[in-house]
PDB file of N, CA and C in Angstrom:
ATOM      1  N   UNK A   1       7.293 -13.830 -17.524  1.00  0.00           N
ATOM      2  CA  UNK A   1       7.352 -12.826 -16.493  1.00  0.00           C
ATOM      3  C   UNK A   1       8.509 -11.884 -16.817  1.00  0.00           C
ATOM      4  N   UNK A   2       8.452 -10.668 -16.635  1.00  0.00           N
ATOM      5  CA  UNK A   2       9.324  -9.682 -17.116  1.00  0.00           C
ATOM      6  C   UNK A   2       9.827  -9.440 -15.752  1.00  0.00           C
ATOM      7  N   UNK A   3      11.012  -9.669 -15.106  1.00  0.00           N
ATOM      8  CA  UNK A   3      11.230  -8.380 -14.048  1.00  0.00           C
ATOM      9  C   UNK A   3      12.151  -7.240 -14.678  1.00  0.00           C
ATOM     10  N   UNK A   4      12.259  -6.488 -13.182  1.00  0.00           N
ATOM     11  CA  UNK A   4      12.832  -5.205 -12.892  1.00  0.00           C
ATOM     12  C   UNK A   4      14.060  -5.400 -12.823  1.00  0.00           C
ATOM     13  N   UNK A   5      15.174  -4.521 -13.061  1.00  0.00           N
ATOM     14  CA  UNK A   5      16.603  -4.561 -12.273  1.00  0.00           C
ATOM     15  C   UNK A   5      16.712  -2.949 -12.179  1.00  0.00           C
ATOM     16  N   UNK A   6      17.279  -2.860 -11.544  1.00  0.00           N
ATOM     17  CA  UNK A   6      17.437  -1.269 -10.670  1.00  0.00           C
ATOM     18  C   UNK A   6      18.161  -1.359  -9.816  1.00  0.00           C
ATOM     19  N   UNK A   7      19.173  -1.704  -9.647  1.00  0.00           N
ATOM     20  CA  UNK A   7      20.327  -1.438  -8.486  1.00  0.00           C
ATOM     21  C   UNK A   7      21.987  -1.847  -9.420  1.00  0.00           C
ATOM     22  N   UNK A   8      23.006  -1.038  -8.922  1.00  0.00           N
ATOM     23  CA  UNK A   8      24.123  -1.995  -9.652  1.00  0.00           C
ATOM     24  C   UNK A   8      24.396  -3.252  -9.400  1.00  0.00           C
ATOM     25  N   UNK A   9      24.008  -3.323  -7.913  1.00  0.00           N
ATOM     26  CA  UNK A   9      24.164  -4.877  -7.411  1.00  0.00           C
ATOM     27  C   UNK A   9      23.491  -6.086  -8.236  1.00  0.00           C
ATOM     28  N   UNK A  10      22.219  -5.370  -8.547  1.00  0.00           N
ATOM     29  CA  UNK A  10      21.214  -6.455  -9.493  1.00  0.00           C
ATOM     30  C   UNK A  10      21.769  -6.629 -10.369  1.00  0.00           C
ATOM     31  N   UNK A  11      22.506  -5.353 -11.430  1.00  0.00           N
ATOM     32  CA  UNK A  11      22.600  -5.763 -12.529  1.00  0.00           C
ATOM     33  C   UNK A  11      24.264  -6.663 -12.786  1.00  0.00           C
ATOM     34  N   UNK A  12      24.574  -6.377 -11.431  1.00  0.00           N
ATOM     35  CA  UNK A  12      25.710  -7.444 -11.075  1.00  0.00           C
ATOM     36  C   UNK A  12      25.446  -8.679 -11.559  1.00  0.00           C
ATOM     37  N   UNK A  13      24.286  -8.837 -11.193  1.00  0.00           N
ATOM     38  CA  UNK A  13      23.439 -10.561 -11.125  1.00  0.00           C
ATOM     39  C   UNK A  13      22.912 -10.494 -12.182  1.00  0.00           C
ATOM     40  N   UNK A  14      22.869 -10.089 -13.019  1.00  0.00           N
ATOM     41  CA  UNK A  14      21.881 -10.322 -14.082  1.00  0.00           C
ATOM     42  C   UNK A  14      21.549 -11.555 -14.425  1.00  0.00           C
ATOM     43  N   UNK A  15      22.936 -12.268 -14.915  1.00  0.00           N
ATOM     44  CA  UNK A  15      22.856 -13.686 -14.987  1.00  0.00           C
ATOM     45  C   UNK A  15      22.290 -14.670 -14.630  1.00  0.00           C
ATOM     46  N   UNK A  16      22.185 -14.429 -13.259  1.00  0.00           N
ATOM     47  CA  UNK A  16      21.285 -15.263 -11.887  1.00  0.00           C
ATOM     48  C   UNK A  16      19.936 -15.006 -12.373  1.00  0.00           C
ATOM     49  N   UNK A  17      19.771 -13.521 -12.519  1.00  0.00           N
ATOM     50  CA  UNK A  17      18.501 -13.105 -12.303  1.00  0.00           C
ATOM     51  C   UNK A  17      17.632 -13.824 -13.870  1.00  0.00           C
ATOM     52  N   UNK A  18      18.354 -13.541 -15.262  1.00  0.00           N
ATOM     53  CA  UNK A  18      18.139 -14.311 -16.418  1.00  0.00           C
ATOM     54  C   UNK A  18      17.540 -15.471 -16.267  1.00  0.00           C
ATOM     55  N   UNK A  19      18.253 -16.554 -15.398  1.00  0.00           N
ATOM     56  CA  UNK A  19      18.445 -18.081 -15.465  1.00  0.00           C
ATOM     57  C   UNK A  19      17.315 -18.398 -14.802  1.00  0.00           C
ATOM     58  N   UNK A  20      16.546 -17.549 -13.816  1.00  0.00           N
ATOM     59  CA  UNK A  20      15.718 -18.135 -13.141  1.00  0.00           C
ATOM     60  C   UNK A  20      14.284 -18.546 -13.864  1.00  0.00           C
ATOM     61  N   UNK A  21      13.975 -19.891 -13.734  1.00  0.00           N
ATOM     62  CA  UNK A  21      13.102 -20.621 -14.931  1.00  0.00           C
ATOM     63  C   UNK A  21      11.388 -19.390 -14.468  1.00  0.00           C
ATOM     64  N   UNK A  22      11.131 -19.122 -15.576  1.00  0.00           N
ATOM     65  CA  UNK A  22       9.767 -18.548 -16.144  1.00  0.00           C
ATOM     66  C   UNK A  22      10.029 -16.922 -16.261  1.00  0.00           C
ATOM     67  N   UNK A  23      11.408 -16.502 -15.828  1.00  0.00           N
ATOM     68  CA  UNK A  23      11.849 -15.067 -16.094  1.00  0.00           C
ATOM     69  C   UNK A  23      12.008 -15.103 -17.807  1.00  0.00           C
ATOM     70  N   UNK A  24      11.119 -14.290 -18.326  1.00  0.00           N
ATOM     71  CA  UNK A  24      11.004 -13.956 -19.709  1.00  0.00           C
ATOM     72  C   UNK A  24      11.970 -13.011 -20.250  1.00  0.00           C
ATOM     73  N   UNK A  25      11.952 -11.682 -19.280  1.00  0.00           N
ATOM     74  CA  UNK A  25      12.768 -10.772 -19.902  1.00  0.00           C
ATOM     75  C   UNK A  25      13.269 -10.011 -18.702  1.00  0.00           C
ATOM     76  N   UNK A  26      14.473  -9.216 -18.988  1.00  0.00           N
ATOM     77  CA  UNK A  26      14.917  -8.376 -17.603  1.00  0.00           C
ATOM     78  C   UNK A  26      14.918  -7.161 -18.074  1.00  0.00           C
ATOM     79  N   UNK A  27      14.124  -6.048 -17.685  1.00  0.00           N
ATOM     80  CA  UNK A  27      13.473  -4.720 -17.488  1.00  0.00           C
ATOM     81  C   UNK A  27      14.521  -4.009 -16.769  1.00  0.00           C
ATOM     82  N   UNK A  28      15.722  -3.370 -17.710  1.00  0.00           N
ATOM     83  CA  UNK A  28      16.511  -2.302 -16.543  1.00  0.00           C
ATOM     84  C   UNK A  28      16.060  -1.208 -16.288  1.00  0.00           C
ATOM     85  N   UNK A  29      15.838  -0.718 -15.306  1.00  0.00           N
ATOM     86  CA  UNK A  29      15.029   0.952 -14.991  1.00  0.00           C
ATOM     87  C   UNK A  29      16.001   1.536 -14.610  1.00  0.00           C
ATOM     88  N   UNK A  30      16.536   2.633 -15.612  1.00  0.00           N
ATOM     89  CA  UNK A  30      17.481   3.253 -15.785  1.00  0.00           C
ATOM     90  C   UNK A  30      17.900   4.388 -14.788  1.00  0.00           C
ATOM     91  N   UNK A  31      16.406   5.306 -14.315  1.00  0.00           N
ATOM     92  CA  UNK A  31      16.666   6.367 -13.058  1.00  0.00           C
ATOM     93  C   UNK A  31      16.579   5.485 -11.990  1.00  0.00           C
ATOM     94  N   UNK A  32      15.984   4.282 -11.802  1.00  0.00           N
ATOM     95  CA  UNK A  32      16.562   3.911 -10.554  1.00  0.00           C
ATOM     96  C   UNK A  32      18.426   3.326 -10.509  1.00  0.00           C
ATOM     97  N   UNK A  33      19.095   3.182 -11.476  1.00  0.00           N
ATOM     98  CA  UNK A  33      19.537   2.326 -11.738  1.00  0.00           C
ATOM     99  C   UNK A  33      21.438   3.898 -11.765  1.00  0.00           C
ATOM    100  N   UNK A  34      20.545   4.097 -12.256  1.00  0.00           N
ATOM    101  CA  UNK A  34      21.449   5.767 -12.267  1.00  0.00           C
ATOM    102  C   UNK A  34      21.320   6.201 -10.688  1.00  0.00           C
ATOM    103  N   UNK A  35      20.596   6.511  -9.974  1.00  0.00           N
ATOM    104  CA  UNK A  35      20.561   6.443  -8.476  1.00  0.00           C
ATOM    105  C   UNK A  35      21.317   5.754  -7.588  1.00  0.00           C
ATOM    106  N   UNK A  36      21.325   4.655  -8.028  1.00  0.00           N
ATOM    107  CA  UNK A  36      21.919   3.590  -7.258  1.00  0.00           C
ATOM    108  C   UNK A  36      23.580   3.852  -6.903  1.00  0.00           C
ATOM    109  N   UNK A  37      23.838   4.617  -8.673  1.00  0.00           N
ATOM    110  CA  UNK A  37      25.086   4.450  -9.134  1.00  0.00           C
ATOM    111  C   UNK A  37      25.364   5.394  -8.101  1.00  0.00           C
ATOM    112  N   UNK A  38      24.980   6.960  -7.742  1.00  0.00           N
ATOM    113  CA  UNK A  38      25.264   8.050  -7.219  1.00  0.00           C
ATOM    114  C   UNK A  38      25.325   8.978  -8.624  1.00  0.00           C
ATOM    115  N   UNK A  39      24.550   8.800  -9.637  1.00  0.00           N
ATOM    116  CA  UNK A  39      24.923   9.612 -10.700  1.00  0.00           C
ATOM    117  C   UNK A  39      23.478   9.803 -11.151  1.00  0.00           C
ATOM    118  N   UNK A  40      23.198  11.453 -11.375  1.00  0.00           N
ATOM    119  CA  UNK A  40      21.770  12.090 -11.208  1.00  0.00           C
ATOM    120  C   UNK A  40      21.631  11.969 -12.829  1.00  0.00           C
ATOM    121  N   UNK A  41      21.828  11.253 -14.127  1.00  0.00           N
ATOM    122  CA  UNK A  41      21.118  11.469 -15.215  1.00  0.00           C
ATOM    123  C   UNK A  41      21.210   9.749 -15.579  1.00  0.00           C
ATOM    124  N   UNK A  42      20.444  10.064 -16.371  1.00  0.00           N
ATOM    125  CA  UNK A  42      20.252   8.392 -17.008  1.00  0.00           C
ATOM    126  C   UNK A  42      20.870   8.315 -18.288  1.00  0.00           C
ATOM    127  N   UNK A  43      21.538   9.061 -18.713  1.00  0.00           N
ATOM    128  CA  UNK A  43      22.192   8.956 -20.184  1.00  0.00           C
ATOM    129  C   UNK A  43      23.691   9.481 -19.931  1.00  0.00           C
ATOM    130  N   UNK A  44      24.279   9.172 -18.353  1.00  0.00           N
ATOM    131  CA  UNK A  44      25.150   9.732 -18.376  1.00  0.00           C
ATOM    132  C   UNK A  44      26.252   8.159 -19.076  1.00  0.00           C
ATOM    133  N   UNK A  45      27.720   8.780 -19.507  1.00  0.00           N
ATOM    134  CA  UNK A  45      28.001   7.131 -20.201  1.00  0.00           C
ATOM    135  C   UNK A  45      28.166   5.963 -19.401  1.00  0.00           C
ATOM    136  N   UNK A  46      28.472   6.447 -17.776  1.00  0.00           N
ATOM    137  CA  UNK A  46      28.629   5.674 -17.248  1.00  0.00           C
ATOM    138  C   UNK A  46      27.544   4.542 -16.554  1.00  0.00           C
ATOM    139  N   UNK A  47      26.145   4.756 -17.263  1.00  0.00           N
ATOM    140  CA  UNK A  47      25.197   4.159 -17.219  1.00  0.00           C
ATOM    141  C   UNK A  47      24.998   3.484 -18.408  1.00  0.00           C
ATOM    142  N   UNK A  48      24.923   3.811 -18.995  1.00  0.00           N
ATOM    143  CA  UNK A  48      24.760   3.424 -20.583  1.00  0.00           C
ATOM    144  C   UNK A  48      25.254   2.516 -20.774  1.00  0.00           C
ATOM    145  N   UNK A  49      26.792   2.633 -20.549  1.00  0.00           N
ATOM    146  CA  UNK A  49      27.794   1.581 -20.372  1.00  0.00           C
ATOM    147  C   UNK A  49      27.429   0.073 -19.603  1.00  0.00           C
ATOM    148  N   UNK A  50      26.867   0.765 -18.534  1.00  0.00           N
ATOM    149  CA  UNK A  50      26.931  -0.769 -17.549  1.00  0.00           C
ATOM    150  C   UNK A  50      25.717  -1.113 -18.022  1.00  0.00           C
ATOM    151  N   UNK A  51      24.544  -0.511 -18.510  1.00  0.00           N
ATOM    152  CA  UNK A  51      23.366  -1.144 -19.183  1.00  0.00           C
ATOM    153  C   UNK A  51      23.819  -2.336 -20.314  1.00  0.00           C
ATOM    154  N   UNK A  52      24.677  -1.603 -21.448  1.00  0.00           N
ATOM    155  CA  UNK A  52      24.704  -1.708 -22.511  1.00  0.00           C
ATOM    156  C   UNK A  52      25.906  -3.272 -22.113  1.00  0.00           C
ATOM    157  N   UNK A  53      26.837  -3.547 -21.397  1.00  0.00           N
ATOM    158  CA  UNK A  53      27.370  -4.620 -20.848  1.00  0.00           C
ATOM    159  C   UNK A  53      26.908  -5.414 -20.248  1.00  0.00           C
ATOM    160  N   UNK A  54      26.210  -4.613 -19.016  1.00  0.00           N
ATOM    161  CA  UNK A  54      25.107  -6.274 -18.926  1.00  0.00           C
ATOM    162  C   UNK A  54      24.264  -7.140 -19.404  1.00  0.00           C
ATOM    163  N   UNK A  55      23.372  -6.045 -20.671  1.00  0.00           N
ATOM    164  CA  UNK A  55      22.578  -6.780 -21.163  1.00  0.00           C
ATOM    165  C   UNK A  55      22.933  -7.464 -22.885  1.00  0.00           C
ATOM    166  N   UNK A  56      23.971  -7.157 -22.719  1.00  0.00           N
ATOM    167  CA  UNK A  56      24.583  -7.479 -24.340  1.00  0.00           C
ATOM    168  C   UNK A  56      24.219  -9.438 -24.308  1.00  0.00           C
ATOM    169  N   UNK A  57      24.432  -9.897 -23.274  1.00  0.00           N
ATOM    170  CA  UNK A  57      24.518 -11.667 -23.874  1.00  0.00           C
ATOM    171  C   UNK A  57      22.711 -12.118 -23.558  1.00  0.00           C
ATOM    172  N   UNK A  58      22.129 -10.723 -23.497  1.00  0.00           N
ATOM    173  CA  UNK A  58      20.902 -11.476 -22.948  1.00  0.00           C
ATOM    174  C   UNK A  58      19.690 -10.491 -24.590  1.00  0.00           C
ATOM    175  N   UNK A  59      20.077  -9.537 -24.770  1.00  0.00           N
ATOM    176  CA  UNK A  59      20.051  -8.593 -25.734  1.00  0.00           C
ATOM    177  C   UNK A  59      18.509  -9.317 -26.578  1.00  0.00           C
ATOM    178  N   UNK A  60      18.972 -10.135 -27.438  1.00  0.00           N
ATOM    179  CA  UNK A  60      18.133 -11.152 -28.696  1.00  0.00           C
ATOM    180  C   UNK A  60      17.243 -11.334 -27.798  1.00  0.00           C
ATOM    181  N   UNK A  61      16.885 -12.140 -26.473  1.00  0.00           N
ATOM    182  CA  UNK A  61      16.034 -13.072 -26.337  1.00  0.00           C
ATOM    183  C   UNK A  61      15.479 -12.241 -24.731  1.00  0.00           C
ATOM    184  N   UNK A  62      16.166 -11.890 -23.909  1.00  0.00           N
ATOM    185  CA  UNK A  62      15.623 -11.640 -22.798  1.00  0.00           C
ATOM    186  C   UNK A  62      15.844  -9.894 -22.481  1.00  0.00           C
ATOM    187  N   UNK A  63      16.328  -8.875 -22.933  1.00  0.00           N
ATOM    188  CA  UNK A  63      16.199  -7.522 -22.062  1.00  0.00           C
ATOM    189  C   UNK A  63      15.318  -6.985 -22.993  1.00  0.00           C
ATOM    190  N   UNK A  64      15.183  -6.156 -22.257  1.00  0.00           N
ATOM    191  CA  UNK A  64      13.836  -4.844 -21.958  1.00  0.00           C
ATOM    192  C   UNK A  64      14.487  -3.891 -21.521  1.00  0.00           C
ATOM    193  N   UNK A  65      14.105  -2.361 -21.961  1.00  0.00           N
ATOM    194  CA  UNK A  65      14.479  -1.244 -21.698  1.00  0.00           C
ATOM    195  C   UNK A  65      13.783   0.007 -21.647  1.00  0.00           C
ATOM    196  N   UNK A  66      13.954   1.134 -21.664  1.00  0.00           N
ATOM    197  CA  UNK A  66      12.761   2.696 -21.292  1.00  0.00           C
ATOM    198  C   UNK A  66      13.673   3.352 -21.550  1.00  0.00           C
ATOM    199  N   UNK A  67      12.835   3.912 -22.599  1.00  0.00           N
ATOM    200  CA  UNK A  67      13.309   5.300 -22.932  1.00  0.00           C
ATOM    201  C   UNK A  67      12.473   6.423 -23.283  1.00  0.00           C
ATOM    202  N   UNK A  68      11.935   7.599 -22.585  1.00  0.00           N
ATOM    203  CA  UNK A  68      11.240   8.355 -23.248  1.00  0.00           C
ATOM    204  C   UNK A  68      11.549   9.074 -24.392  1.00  0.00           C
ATOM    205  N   UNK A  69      12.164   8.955 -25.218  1.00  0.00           N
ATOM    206  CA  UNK A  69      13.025   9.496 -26.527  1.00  0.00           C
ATOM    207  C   UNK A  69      12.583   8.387 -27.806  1.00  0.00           C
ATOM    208  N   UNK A  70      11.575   8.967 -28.843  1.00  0.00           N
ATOM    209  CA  UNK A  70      11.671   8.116 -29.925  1.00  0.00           C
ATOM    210  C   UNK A  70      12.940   7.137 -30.437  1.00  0.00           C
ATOM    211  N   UNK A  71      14.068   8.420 -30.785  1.00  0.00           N
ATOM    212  CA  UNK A  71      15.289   8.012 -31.394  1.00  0.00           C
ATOM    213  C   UNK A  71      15.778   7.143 -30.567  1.00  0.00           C
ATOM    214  N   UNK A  72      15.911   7.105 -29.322  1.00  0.00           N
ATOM    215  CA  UNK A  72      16.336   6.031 -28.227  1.00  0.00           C
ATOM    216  C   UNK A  72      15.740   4.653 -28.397  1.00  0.00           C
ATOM    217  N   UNK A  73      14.632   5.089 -28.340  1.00  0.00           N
ATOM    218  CA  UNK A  73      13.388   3.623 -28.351  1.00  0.00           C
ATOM    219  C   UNK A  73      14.105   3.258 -29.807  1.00  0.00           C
ATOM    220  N   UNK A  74      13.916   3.403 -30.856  1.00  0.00           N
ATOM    221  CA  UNK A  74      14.475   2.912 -31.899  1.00  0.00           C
ATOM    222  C   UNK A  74      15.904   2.353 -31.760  1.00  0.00           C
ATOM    223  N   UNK A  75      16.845   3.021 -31.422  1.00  0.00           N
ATOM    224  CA  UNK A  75      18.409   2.786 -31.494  1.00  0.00           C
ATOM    225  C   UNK A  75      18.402   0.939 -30.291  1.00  0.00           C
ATOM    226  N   UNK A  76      17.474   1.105 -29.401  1.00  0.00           N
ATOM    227  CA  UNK A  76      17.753  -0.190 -28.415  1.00  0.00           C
ATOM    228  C   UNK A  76      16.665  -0.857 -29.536  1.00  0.00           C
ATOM    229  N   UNK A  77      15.683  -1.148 -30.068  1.00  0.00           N
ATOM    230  CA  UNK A  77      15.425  -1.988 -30.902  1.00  0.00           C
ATOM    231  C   UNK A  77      16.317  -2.742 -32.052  1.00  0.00           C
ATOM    232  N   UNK A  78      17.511  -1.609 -32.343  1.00  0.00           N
ATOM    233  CA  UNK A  78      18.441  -1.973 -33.105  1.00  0.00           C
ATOM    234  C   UNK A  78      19.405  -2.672 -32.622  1.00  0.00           C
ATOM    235  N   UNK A  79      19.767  -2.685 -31.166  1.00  0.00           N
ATOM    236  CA  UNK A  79      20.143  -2.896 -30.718  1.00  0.00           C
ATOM    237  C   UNK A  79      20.100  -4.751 -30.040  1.00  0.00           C
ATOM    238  N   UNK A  80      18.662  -4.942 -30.615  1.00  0.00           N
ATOM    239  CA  UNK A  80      18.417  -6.331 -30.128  1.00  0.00           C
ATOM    240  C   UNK A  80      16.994  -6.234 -28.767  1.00  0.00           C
ATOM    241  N   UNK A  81      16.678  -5.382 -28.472  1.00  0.00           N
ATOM    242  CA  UNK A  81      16.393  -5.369 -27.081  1.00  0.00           C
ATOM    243  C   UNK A  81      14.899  -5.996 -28.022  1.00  0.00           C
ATOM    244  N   UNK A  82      13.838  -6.758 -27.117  1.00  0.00           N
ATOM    245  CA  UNK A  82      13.172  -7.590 -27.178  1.00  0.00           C
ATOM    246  C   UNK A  82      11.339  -6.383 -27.086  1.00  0.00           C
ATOM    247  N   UNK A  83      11.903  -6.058 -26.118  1.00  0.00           N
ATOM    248  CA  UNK A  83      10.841  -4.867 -25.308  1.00  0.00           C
ATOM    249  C   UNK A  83      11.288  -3.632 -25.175  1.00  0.00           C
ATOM    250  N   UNK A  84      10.766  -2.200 -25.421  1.00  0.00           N
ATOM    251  CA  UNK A  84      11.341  -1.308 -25.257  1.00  0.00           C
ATOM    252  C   UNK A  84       9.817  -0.121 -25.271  1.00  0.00           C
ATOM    253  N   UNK A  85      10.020  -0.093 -23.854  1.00  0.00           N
ATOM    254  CA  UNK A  85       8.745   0.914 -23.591  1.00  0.00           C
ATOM    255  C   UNK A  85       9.128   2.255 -23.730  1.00  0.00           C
ATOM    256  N   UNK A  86       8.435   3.112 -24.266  1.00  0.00           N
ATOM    257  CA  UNK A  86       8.633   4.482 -24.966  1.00  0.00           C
ATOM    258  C   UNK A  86       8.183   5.417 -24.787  1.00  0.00           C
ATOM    259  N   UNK A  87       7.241   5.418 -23.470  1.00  0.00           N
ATOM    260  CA  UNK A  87       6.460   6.451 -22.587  1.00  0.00           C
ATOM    261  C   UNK A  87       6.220   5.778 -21.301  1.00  0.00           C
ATOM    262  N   UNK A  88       5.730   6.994 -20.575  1.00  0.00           N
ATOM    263  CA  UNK A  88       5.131   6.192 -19.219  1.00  0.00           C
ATOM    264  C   UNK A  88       4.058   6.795 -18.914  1.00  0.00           C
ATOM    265  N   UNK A  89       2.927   6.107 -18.111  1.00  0.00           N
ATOM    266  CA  UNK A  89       2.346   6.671 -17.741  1.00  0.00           C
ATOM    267  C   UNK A  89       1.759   7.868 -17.308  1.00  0.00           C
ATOM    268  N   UNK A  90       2.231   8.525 -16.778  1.00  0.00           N
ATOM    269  CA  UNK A  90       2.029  10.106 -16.704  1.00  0.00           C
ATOM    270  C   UNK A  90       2.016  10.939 -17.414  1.00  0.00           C
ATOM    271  N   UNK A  91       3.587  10.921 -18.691  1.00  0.00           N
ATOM    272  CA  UNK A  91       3.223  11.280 -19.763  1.00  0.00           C
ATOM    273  C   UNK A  91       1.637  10.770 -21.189  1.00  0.00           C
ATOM    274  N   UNK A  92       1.431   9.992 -20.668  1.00  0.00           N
ATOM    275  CA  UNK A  92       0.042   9.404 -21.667  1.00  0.00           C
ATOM    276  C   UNK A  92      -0.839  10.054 -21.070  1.00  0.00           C
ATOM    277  N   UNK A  93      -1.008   9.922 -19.582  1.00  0.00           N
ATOM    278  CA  UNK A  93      -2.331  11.027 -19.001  1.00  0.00           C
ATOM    279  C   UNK A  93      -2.058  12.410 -19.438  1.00  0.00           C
ATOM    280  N   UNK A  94      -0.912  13.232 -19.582  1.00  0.00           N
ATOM    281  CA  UNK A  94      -1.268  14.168 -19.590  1.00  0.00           C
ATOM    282  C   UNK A  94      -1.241  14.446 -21.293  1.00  0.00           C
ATOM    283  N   UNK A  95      -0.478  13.512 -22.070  1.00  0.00           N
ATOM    284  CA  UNK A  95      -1.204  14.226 -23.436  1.00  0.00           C
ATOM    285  C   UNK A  95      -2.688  13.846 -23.593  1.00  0.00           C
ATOM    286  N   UNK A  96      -3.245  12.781 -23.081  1.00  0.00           N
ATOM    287  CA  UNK A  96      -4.529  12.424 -23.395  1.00  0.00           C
ATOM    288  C   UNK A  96      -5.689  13.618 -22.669  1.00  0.00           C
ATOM    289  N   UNK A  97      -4.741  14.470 -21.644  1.00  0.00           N
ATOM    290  CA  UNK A  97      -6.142  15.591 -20.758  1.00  0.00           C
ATOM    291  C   UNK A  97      -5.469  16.956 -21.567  1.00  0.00           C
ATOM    292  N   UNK A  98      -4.624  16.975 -22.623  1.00  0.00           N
ATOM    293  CA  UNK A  98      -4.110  18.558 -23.246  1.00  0.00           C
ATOM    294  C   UNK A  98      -5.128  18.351 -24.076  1.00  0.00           C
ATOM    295  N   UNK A  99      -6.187  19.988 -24.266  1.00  0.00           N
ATOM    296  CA  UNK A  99      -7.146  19.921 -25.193  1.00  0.00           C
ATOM    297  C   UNK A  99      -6.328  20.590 -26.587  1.00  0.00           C
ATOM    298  N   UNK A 100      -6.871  20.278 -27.502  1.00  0.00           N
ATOM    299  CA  UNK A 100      -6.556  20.387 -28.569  1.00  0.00           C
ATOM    300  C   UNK A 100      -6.939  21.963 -29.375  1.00  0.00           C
ATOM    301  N   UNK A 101      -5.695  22.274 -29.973  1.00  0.00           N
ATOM    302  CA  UNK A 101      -6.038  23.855 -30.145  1.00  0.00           C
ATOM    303  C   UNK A 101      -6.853  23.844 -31.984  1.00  0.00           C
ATOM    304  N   UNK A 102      -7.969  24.952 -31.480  1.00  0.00           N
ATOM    305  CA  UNK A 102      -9.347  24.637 -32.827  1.00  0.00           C
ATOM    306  C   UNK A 102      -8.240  24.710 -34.213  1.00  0.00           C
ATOM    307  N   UNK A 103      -8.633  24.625 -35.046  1.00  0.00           N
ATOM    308  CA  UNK A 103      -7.595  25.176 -36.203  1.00  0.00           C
ATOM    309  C   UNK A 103      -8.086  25.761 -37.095  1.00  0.00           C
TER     310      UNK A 103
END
């Protein structure tokens, strides 16, 4: 089971949240998580930071992360991260309904 973390409080807990038996991986969602903070970007450092600290002892075996940015998605794979989703939904619908220009 993968969960979510999205609050600072959660990622307070991470630990807790890790340990709990059949939790596979912990999924930080970064704009909620940046919200929480009171800080409107998701790459600001002071997110990054508390991402990049909480999930460092869990890194190898249990976190998950989002990034719509190739180079991002790559750099947290390097990083250890387990899972690392690289689009979302909305973006896939709408490249899949852009028609394609003739050539």
């Amino acid at each position: 089971m993968l969960v979510q973390v999205e609050t600072g409080e959660a990622l307070g807990q991470l630990a807790q949240i890790a340990a709990v038996p059949g939790v596979d991986g912990v999924f930080i969602g970064p704009a909620d998580l940046s919200a929480s903070m009171g800080i409107s970007a998701t790459r600001a450092c002071e997110v990054q930071a508390a991402i990049k600290a909480a999930v460092a002892p869990y890194a190898r075996r249990k976190a998950a992360a989002f990034s719509p940015q190739r180079f991002r998605c790559q750099a947290l794979s390097r990083l250890g991260y387990q899972f690392v989703a690289c689009n979302v939904d909305v973006r896939i619908f709408v490249q899949g309904s852009t028609p394609c220009e003739p050539r």
